[in-house]
PDB file of N, CA and C in Angstrom:
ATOM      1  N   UNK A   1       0.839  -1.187   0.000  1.00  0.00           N
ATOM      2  CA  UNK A   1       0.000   0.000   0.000  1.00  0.00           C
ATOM      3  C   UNK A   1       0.882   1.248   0.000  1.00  0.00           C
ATOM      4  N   UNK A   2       0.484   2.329  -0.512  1.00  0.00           N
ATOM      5  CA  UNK A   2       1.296   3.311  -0.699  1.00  0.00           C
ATOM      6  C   UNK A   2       0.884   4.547   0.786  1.00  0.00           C
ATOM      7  N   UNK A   3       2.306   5.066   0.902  1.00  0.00           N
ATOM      8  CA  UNK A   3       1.816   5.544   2.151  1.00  0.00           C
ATOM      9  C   UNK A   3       1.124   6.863   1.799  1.00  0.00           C
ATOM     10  N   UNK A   4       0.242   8.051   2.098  1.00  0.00           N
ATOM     11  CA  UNK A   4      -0.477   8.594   1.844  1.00  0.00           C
ATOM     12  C   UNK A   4      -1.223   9.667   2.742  1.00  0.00           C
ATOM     13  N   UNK A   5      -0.592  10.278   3.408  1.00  0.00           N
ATOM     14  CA  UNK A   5      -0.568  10.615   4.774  1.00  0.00           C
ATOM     15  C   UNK A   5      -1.530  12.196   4.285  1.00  0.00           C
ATOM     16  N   UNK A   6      -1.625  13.039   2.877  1.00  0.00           N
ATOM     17  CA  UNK A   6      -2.115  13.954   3.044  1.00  0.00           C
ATOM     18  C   UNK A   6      -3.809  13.408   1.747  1.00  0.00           C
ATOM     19  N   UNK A   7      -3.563  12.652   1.735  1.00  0.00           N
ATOM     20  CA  UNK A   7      -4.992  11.774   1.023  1.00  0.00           C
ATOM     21  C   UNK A   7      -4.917  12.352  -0.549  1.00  0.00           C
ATOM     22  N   UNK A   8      -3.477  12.828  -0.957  1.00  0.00           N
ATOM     23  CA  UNK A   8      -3.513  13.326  -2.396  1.00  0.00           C
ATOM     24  C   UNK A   8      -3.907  12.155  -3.107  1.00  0.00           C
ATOM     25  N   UNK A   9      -3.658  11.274  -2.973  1.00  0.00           N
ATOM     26  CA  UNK A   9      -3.929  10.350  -4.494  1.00  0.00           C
ATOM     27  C   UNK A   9      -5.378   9.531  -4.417  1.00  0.00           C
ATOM     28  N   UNK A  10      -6.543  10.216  -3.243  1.00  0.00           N
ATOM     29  CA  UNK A  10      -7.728   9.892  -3.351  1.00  0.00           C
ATOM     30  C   UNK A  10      -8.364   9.912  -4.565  1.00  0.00           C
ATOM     31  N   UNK A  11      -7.828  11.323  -5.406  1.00  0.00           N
ATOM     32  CA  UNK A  11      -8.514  11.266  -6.570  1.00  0.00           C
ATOM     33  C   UNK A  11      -7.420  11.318  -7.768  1.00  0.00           C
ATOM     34  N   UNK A  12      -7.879  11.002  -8.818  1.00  0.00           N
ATOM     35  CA  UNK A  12      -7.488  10.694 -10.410  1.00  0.00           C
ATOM     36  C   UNK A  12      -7.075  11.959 -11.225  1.00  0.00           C
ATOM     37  N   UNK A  13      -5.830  12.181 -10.315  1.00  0.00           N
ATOM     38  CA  UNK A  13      -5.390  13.843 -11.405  1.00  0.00           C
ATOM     39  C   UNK A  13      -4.176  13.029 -12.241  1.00  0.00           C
ATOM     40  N   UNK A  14      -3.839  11.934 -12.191  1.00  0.00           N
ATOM     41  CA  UNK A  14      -2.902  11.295 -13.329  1.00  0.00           C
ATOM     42  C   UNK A  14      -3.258  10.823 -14.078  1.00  0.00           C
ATOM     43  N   UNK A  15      -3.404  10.677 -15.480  1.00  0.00           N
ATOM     44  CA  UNK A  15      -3.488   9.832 -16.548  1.00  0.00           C
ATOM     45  C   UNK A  15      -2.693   9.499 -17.220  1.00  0.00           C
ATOM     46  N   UNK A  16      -2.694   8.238 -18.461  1.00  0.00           N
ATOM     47  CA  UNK A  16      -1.635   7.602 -18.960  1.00  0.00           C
ATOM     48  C   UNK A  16      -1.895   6.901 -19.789  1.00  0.00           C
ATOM     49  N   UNK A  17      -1.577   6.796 -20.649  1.00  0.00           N
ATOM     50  CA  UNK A  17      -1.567   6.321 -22.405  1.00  0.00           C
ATOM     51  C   UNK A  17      -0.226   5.988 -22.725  1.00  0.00           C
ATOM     52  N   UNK A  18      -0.412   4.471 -23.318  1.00  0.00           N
ATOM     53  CA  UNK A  18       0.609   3.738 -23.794  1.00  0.00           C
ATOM     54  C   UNK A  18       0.578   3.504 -25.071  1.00  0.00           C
ATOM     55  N   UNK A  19       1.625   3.835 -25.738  1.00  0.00           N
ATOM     56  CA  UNK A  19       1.433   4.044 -27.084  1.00  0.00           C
ATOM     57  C   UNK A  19       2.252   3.079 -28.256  1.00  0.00           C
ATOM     58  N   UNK A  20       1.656   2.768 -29.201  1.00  0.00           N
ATOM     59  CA  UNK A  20       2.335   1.672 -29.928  1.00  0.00           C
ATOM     60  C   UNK A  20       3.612   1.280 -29.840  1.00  0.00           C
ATOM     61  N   UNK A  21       4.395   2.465 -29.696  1.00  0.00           N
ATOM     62  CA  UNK A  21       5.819   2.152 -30.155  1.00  0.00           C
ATOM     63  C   UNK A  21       6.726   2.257 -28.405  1.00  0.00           C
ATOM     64  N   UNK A  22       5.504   1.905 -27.311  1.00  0.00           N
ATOM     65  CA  UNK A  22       5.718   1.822 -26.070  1.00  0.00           C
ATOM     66  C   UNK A  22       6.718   3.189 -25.310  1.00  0.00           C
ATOM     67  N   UNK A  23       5.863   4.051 -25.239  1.00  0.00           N
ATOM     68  CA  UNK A  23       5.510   5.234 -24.589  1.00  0.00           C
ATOM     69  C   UNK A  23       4.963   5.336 -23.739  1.00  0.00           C
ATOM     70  N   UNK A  24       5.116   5.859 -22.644  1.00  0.00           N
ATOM     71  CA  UNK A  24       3.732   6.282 -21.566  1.00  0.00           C
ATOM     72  C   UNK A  24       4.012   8.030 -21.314  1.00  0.00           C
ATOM     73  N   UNK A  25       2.778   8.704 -22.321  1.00  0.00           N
ATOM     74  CA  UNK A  25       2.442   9.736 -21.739  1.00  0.00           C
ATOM     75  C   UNK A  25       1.942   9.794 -20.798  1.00  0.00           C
ATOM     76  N   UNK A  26       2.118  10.999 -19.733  1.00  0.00           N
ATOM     77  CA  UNK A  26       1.412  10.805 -18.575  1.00  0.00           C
ATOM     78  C   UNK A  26       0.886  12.413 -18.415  1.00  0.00           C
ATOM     79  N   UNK A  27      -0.604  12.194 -18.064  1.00  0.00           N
ATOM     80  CA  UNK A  27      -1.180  13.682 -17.984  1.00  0.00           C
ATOM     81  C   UNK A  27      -1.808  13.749 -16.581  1.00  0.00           C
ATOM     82  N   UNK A  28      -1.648  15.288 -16.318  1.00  0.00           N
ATOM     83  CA  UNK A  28      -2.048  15.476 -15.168  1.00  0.00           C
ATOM     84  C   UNK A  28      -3.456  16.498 -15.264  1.00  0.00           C
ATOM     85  N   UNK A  29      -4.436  16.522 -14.617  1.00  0.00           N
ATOM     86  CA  UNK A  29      -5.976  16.625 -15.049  1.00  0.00           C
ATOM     87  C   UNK A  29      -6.011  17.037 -16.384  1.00  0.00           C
ATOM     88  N   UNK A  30      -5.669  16.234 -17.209  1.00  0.00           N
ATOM     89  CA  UNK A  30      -6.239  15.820 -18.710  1.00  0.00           C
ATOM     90  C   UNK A  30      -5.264  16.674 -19.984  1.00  0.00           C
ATOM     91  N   UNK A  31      -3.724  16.870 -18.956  1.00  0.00           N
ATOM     92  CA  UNK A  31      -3.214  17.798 -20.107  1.00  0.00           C
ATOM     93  C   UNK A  31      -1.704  16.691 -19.959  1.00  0.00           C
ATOM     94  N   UNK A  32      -0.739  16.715 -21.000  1.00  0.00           N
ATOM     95  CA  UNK A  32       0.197  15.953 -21.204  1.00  0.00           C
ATOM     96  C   UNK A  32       1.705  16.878 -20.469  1.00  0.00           C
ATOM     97  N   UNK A  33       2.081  15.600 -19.548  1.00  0.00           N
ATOM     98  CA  UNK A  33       3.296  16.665 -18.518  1.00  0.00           C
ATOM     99  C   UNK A  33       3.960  15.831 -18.927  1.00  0.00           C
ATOM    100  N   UNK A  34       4.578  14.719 -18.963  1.00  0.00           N
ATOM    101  CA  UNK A  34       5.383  14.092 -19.348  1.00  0.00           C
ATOM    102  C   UNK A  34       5.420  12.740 -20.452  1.00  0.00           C
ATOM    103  N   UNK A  35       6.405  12.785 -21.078  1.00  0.00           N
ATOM    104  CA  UNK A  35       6.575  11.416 -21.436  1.00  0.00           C
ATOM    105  C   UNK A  35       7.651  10.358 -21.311  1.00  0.00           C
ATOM    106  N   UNK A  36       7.534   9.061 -20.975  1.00  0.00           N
ATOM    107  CA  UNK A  36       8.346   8.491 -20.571  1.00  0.00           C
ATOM    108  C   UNK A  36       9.062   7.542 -21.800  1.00  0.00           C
ATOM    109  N   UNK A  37      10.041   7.163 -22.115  1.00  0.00           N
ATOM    110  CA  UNK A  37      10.621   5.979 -23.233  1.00  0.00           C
ATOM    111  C   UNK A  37      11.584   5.130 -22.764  1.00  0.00           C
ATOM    112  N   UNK A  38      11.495   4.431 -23.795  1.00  0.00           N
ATOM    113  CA  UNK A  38      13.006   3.312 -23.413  1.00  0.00           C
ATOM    114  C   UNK A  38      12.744   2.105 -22.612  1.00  0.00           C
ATOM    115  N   UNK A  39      13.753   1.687 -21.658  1.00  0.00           N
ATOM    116  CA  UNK A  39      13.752   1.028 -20.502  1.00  0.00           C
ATOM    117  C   UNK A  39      12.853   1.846 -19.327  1.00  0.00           C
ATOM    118  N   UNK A  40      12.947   2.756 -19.193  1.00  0.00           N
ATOM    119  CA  UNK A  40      11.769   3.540 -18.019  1.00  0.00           C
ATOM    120  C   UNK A  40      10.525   3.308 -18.531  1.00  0.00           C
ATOM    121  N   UNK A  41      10.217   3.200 -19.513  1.00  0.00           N
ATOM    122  CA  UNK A  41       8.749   2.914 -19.924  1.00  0.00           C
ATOM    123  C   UNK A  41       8.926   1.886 -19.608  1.00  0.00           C
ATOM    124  N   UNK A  42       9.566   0.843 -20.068  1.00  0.00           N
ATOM    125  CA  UNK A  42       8.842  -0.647 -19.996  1.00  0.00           C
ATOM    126  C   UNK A  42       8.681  -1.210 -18.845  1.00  0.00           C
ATOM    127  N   UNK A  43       9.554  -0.389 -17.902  1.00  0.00           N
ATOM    128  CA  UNK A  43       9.651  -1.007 -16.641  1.00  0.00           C
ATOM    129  C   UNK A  43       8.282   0.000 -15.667  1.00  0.00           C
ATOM    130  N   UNK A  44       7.927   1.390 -15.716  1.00  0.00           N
ATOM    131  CA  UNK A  44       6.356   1.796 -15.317  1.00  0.00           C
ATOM    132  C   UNK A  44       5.160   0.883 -16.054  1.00  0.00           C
ATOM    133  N   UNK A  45       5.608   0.003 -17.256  1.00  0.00           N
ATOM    134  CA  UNK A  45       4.036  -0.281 -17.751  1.00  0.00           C
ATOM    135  C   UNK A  45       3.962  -1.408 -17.006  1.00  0.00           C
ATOM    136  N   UNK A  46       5.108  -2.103 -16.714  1.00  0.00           N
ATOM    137  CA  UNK A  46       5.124  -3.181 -16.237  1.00  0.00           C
ATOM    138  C   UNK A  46       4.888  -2.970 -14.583  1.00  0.00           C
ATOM    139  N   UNK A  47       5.121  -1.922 -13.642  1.00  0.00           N
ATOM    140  CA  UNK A  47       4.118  -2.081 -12.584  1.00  0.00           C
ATOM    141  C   UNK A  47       2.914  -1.364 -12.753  1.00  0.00           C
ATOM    142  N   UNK A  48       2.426  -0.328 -13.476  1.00  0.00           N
ATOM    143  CA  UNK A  48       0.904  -0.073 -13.630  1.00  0.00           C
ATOM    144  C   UNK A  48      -0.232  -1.073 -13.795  1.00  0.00           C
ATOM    145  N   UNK A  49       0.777  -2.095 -15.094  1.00  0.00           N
ATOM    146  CA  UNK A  49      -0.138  -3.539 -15.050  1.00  0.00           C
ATOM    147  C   UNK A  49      -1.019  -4.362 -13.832  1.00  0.00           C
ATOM    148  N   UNK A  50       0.419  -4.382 -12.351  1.00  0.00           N
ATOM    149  CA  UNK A  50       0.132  -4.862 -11.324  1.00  0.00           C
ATOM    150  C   UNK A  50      -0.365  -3.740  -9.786  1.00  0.00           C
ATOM    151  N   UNK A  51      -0.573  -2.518 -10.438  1.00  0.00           N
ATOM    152  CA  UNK A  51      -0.530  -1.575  -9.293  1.00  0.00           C
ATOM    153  C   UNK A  51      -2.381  -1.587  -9.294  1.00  0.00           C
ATOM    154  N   UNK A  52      -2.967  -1.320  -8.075  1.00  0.00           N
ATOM    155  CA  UNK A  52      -4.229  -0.830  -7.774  1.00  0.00           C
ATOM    156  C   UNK A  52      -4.329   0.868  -8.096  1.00  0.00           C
ATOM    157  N   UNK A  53      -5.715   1.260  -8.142  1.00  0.00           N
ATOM    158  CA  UNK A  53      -5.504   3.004  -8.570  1.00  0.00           C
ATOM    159  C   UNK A  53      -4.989   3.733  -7.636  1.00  0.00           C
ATOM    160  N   UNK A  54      -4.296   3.774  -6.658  1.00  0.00           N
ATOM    161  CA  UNK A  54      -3.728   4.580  -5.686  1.00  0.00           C
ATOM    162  C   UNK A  54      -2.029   4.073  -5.775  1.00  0.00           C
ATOM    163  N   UNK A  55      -2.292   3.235  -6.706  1.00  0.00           N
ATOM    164  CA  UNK A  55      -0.666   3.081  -6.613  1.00  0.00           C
ATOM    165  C   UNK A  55       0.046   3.559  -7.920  1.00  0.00           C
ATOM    166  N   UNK A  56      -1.536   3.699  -9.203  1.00  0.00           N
ATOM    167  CA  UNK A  56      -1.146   3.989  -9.946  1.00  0.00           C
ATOM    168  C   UNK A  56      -0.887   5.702 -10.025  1.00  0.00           C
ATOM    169  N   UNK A  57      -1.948   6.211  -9.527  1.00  0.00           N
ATOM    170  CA  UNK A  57      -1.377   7.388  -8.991  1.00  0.00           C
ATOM    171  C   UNK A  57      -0.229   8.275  -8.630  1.00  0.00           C
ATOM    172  N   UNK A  58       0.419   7.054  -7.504  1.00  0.00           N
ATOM    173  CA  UNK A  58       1.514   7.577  -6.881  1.00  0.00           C
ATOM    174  C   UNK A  58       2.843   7.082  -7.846  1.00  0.00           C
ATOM    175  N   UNK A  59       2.294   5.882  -9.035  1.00  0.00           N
ATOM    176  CA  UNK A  59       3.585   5.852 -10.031  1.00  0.00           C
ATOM    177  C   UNK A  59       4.261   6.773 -10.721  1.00  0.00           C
ATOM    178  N   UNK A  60       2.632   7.427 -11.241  1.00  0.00           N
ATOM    179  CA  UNK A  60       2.883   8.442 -12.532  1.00  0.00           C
ATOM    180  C   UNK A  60       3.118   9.984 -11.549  1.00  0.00           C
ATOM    181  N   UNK A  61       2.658   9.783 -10.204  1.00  0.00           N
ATOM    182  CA  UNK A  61       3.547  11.227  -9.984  1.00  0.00           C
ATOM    183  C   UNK A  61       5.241  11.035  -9.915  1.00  0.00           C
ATOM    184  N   UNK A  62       5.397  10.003  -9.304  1.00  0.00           N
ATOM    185  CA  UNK A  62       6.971  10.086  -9.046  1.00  0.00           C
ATOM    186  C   UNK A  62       7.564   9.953 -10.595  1.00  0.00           C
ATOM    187  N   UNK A  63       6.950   9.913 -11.990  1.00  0.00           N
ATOM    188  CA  UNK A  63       7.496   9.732 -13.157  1.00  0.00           C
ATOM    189  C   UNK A  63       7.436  10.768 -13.078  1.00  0.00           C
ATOM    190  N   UNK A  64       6.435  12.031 -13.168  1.00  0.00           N
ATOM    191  CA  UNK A  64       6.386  13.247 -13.926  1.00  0.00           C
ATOM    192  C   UNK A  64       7.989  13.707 -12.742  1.00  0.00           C
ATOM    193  N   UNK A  65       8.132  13.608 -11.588  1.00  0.00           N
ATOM    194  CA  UNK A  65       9.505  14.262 -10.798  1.00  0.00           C
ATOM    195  C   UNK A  65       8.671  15.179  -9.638  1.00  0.00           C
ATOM    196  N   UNK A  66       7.017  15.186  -9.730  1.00  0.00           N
ATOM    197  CA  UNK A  66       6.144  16.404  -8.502  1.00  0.00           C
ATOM    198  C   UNK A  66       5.934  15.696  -7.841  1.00  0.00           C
ATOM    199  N   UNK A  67       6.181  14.300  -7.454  1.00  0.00           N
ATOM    200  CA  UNK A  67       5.398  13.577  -6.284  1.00  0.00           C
ATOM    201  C   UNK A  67       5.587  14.444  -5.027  1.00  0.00           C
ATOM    202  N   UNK A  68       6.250  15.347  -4.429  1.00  0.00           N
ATOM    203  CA  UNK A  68       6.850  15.609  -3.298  1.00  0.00           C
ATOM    204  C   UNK A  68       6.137  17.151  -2.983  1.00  0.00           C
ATOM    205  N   UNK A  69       5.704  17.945  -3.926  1.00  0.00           N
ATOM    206  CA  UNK A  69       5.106  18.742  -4.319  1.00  0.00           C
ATOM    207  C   UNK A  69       3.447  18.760  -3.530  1.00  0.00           C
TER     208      UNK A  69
END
């Protein structure tokens, strides 16, 4: 479980789209902040696959670099 102490990742301000040529854009309330490639992609798609939505949350913030924010 992810720890969560100020209840930010209650709600769905991350999104994420994986893209043919294995990309993960990642948007934050519905606009595009980052994108990820390479070995860093394959290795976020590969725990988003196994993460619950609060973990997916807390993936794609620590990708964009604001988790701490």
């Amino acid at each position: 479980m992810v720890e969560d102490a100020r209840n930010r990742f209650a709600e769905d301000v991350f999104g994420h789209v994986v893209t043919k040529d294995g990309k993960v854009l990642i948007s934050w309330q519905g606009r595009t902040v980052t994108t990820v490639a390479g070995k860093a992609a394959d290795k976020l798609i590969a725990k988003l696959a196994v993460a619950d939505r609060r973990e997916v949350q807390h993936l794609l913030a620590r990708a964009t670099g604001h988790f701490k924010h």
